[in-house]
C-alpha atoms as a PDB file:
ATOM      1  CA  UNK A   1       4.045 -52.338 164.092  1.00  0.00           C
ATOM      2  CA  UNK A   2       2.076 -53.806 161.363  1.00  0.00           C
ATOM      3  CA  UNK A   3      -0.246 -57.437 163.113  1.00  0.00           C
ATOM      4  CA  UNK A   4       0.194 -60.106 160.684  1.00  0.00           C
ATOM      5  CA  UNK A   5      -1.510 -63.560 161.348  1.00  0.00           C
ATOM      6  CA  UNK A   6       0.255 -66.601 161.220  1.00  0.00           C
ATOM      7  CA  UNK A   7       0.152 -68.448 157.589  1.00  0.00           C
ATOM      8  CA  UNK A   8      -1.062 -71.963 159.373  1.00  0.00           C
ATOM      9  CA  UNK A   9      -3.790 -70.792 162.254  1.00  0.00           C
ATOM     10  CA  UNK A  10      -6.919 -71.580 161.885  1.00  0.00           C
ATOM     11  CA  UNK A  11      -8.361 -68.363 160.834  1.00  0.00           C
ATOM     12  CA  UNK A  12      -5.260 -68.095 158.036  1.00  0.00           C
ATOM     13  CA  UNK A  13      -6.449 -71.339 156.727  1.00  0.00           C
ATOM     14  CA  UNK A  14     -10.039 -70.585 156.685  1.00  0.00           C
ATOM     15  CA  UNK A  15      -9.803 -67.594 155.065  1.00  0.00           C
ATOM     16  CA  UNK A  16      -8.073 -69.545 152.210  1.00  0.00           C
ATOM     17  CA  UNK A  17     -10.803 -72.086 152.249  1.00  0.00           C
ATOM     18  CA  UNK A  18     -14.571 -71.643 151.150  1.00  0.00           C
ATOM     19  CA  UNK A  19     -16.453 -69.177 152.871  1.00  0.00           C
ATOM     20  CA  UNK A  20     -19.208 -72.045 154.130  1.00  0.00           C
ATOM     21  CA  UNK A  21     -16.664 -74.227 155.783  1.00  0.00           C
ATOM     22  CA  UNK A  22     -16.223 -70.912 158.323  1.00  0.00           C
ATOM     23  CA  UNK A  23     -20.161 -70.792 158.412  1.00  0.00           C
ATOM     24  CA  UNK A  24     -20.668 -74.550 159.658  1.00  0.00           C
ATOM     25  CA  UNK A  25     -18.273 -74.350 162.179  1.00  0.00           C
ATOM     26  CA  UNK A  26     -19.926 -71.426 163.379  1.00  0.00           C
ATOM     27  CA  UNK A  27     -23.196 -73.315 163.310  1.00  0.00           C
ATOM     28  CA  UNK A  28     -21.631 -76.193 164.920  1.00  0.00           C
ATOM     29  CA  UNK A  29     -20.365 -73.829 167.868  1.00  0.00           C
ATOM     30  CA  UNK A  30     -23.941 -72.381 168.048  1.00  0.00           C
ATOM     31  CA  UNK A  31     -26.124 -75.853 168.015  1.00  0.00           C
ATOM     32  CA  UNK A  32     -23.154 -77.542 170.695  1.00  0.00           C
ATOM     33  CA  UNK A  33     -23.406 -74.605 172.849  1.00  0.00           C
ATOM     34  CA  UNK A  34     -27.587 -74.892 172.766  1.00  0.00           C
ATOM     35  CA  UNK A  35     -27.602 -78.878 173.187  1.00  0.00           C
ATOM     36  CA  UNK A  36     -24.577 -78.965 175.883  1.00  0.00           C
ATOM     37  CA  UNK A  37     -24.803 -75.947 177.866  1.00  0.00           C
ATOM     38  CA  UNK A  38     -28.018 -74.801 180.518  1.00  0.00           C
ATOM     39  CA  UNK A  39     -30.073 -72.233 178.693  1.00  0.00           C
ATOM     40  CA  UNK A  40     -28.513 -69.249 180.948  1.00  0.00           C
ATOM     41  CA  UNK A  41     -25.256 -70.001 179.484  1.00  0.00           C
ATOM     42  CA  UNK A  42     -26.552 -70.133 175.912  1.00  0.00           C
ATOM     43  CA  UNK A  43     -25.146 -66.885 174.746  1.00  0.00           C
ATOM     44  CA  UNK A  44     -22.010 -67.150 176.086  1.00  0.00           C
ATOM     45  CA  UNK A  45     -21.410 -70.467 174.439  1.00  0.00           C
ATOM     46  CA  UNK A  46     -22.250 -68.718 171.026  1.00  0.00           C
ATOM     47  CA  UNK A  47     -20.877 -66.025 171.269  1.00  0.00           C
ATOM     48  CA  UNK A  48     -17.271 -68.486 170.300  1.00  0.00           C
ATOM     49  CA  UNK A  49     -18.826 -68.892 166.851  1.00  0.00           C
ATOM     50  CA  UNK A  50     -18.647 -64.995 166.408  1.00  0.00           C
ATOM     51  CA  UNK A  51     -14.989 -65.106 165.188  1.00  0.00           C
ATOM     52  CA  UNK A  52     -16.054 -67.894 162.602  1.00  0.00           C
ATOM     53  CA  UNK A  53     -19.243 -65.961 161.014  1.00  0.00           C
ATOM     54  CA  UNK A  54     -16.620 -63.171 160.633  1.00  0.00           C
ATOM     55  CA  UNK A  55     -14.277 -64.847 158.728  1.00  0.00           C
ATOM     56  CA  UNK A  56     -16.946 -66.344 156.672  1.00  0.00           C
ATOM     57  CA  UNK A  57     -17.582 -63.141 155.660  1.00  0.00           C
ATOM     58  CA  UNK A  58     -14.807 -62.186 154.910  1.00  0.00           C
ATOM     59  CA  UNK A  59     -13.652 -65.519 153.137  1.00  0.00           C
ATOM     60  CA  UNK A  60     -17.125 -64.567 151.015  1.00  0.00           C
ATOM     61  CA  UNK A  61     -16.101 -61.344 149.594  1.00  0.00           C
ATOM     62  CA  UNK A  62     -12.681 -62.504 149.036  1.00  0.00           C
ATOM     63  CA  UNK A  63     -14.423 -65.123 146.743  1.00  0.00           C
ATOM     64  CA  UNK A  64     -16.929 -63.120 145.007  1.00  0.00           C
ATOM     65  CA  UNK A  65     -13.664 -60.736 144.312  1.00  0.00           C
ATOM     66  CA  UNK A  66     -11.980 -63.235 142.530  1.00  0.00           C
ATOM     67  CA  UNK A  67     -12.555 -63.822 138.934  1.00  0.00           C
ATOM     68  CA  UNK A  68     -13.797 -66.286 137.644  1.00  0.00           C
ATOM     69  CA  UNK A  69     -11.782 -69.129 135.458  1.00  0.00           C
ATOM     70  CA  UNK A  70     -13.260 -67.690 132.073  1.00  0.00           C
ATOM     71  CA  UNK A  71     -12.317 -64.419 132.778  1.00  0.00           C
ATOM     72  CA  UNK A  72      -8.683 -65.139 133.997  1.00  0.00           C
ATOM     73  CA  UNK A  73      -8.553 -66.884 130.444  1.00  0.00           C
ATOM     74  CA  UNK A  74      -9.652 -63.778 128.287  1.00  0.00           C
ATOM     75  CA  UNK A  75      -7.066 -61.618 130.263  1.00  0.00           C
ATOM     76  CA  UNK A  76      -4.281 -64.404 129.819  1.00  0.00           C
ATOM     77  CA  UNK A  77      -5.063 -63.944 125.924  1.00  0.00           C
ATOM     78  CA  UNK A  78      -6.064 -60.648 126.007  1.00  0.00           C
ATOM     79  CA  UNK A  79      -2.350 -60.109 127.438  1.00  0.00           C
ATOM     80  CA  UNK A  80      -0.263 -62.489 125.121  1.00  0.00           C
ATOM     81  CA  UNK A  81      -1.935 -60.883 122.070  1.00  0.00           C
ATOM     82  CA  UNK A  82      -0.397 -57.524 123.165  1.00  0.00           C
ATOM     83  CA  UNK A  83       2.502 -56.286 121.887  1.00  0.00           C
ATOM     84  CA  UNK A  84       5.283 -55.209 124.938  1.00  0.00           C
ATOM     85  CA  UNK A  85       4.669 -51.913 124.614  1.00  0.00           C
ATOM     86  CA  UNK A  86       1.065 -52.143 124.946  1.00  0.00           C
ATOM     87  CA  UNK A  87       1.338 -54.944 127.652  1.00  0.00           C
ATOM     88  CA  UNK A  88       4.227 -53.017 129.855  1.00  0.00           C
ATOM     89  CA  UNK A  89       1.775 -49.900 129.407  1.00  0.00           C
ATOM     90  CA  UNK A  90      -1.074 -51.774 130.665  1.00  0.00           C
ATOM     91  CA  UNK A  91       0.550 -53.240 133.425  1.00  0.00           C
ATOM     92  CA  UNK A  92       2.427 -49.715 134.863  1.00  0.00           C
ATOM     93  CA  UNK A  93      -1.561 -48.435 134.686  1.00  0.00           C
ATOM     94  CA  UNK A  94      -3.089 -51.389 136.567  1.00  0.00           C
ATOM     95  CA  UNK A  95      -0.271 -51.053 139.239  1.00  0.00           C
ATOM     96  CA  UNK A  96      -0.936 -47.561 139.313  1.00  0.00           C
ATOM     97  CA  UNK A  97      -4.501 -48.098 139.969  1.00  0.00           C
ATOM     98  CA  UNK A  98      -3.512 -50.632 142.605  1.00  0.00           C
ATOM     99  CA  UNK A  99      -1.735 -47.828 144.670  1.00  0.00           C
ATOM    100  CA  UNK A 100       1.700 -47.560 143.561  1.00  0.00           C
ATOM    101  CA  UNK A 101       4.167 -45.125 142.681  1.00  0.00           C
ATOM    102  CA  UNK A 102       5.522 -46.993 139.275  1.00  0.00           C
ATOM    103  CA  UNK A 103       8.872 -45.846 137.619  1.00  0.00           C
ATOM    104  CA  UNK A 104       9.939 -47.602 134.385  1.00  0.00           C
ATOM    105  CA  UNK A 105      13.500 -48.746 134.525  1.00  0.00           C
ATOM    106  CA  UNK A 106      14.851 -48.994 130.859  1.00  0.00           C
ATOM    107  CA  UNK A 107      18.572 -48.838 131.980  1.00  0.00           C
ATOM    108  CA  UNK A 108      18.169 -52.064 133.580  1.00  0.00           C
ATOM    109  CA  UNK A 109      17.470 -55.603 131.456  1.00  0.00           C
ATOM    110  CA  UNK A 110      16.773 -57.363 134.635  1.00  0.00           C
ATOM    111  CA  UNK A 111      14.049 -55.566 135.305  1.00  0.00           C
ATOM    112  CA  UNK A 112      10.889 -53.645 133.940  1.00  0.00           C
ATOM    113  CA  UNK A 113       9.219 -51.420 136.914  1.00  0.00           C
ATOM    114  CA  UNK A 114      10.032 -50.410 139.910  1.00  0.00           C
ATOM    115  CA  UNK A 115       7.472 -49.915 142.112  1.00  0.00           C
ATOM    116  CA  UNK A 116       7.071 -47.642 145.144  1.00  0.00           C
ATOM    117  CA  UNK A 117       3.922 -48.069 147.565  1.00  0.00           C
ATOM    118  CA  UNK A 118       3.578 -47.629 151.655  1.00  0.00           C
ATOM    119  CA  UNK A 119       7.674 -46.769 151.660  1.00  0.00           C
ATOM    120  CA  UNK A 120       8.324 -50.125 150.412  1.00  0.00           C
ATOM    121  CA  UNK A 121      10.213 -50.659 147.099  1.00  0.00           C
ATOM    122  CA  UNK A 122       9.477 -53.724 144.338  1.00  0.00           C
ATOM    123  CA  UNK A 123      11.036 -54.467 141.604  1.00  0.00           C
ATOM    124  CA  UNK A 124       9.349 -56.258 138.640  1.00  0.00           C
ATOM    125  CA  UNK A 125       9.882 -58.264 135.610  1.00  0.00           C
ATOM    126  CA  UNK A 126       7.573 -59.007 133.155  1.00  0.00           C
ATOM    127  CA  UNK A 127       9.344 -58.844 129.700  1.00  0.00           C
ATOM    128  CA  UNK A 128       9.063 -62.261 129.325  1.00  0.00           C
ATOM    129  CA  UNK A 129       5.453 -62.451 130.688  1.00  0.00           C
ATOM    130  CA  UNK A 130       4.515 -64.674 127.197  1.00  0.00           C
ATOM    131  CA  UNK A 131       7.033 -67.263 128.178  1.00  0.00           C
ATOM    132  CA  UNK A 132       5.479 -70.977 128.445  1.00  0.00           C
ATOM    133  CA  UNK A 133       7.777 -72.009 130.636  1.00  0.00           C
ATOM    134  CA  UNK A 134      10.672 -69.651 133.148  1.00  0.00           C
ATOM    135  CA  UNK A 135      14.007 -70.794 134.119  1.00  0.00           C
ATOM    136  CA  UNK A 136      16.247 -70.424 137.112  1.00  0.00           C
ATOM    137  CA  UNK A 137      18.315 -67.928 135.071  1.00  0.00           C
ATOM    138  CA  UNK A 138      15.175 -64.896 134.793  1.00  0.00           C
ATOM    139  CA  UNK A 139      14.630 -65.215 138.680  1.00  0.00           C
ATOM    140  CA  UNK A 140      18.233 -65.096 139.619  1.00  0.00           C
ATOM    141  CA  UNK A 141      18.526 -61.432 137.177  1.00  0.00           C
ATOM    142  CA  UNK A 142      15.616 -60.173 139.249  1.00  0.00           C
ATOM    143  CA  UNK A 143      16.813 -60.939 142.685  1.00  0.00           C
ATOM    144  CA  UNK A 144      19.480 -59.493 141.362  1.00  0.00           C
ATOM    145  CA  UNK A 145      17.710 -56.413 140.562  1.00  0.00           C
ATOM    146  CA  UNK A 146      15.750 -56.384 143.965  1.00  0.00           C
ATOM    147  CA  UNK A 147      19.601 -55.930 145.419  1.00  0.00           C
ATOM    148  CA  UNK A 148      21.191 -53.342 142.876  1.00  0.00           C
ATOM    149  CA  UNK A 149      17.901 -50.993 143.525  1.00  0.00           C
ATOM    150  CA  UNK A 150      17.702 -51.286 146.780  1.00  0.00           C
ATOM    151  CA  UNK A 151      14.311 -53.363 146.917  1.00  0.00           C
ATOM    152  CA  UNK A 152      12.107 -55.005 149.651  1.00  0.00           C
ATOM    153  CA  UNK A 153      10.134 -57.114 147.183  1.00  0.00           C
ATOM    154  CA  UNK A 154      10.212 -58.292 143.475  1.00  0.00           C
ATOM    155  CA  UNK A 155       7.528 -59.298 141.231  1.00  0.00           C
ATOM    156  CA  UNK A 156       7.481 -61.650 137.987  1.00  0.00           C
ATOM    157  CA  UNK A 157       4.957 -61.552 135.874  1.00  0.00           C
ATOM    158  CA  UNK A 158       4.427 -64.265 133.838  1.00  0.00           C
ATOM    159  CA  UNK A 159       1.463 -66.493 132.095  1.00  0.00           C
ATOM    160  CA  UNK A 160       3.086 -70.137 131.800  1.00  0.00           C
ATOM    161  CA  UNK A 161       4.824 -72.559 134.116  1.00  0.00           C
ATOM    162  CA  UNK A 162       8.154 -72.230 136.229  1.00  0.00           C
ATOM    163  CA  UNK A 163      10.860 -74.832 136.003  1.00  0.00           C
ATOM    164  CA  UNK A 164      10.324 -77.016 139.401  1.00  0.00           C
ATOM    165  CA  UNK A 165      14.361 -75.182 140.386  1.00  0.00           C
ATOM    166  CA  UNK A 166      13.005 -71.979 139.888  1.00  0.00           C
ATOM    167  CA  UNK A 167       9.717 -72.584 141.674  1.00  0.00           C
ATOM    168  CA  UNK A 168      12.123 -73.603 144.754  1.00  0.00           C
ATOM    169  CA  UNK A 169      13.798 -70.882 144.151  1.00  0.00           C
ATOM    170  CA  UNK A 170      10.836 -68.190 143.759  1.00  0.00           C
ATOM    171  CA  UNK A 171       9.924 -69.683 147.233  1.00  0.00           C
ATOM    172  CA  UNK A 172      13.456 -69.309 148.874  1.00  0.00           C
ATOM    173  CA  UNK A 173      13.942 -65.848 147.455  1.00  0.00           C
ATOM    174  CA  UNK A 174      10.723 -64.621 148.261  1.00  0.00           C
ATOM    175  CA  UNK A 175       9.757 -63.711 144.657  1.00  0.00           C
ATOM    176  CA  UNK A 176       6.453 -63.000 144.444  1.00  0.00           C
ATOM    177  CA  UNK A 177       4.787 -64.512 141.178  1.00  0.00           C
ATOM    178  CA  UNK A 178       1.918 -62.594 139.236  1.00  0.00           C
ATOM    179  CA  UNK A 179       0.195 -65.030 137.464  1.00  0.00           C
ATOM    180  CA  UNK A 180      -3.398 -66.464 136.136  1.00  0.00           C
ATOM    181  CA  UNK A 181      -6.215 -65.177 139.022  1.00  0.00           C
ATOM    182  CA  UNK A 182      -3.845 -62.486 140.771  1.00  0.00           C
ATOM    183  CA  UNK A 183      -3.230 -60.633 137.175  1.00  0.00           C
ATOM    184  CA  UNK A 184      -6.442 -60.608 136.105  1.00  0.00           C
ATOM    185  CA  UNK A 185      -7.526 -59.014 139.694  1.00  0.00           C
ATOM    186  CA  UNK A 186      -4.798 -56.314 139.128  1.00  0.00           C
ATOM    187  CA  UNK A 187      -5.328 -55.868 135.626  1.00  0.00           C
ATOM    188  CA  UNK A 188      -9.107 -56.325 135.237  1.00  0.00           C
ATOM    189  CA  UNK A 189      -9.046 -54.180 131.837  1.00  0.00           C
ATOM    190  CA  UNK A 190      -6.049 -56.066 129.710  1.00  0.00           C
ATOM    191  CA  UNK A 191      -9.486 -57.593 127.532  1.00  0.00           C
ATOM    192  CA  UNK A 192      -9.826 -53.608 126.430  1.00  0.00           C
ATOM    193  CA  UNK A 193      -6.483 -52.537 125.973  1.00  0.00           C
ATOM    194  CA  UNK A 194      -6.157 -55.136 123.239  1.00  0.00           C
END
């Protein structure tokens, strides 16, 4: 059984926050404990920031993993001056290097990849990925796909804006979106593949 914390505790939404907002509550805990509690009882009191510095650390290198804004802009260009072959080839190596077990799926026009990592199956689409703006109708083909190849997730890839009914929908479908920040951590090398 795989632990998952829950999306709205505390430590879920710190670790979605800056790192230092972890950090000061862990100095709070440490300078309430030291003015409130007798000196014998010190330690004990901060010791409860512990969990805090933790998660400020790893809120930290979370954030120094992320790239910056400039460089998610190269990659965004870098990846809608591609042709799709070059793009689609790009994309099946950076999920490769990312773990998975990626099988091209040129049968289907729904979608591109399917992807294979931990037992788990995804489907992706990303055929469309120069789009500036995605329907309803592209996300209701893919969770279509997800079904007719037996998948637990699907991905779509794309570099402009969904439709506010196909946001709602992305949401109530569970389809996970690949865009700006969390392609250019996957695909770090789009810039050279130009």
């Amino acid at each position: 059984m795989k632990l998952r914390m829950a999306r709205n505790s505390i430590f879920a939404i710190l670790l979605r926050s800056a790192w230092w907002i972890s950090a000061a509550i862990a100095a709070a805990i440490v300078i309430a404990a030291n003015a409130l509690l007798p000196p014998q009882y010190f330690g004990f009191g901060a010791f409860a920031a512990f969990p805090f510095v933790i998660i400020a650390g790893i809120a930290l290198y979370k954030q120094l993993q992320r790239p910056s804004e400039a460089r998610v802009a190269e990659i965004e260009n870098a990846a809608r001056a591609m042709s799709w072959q070059a793009f689609s080839q790009a994309l099946a190596d950076a999920f490769t290097r990312d773990g998975s077990q990626v099988e091209t799926l040129n049968g289907d026009p729904r979608a591109d990849f399917a992807l294979t990592r931990n037992g788990r199956r995804a489907v992706v689409a990303a055929r469309r990925w120069k789009a500036s703006r995605t329907g309803l109708e592209a996300l209701r083909e893919l969770v279509a796909a997800r079904e007719a190849h037996a998948a637990q997730e699907c991905i779509y890839v794309a570099m402009g804006d969904l439709s506010e009914q196909a946001a709602r929908y992305a949401k109530q479908e569970q389809v996970h979106l690949l865009q700006g920040p969390e392609l250019a951590r996957l695909a770090p090398r789009f810039a050279q593949a130009r």
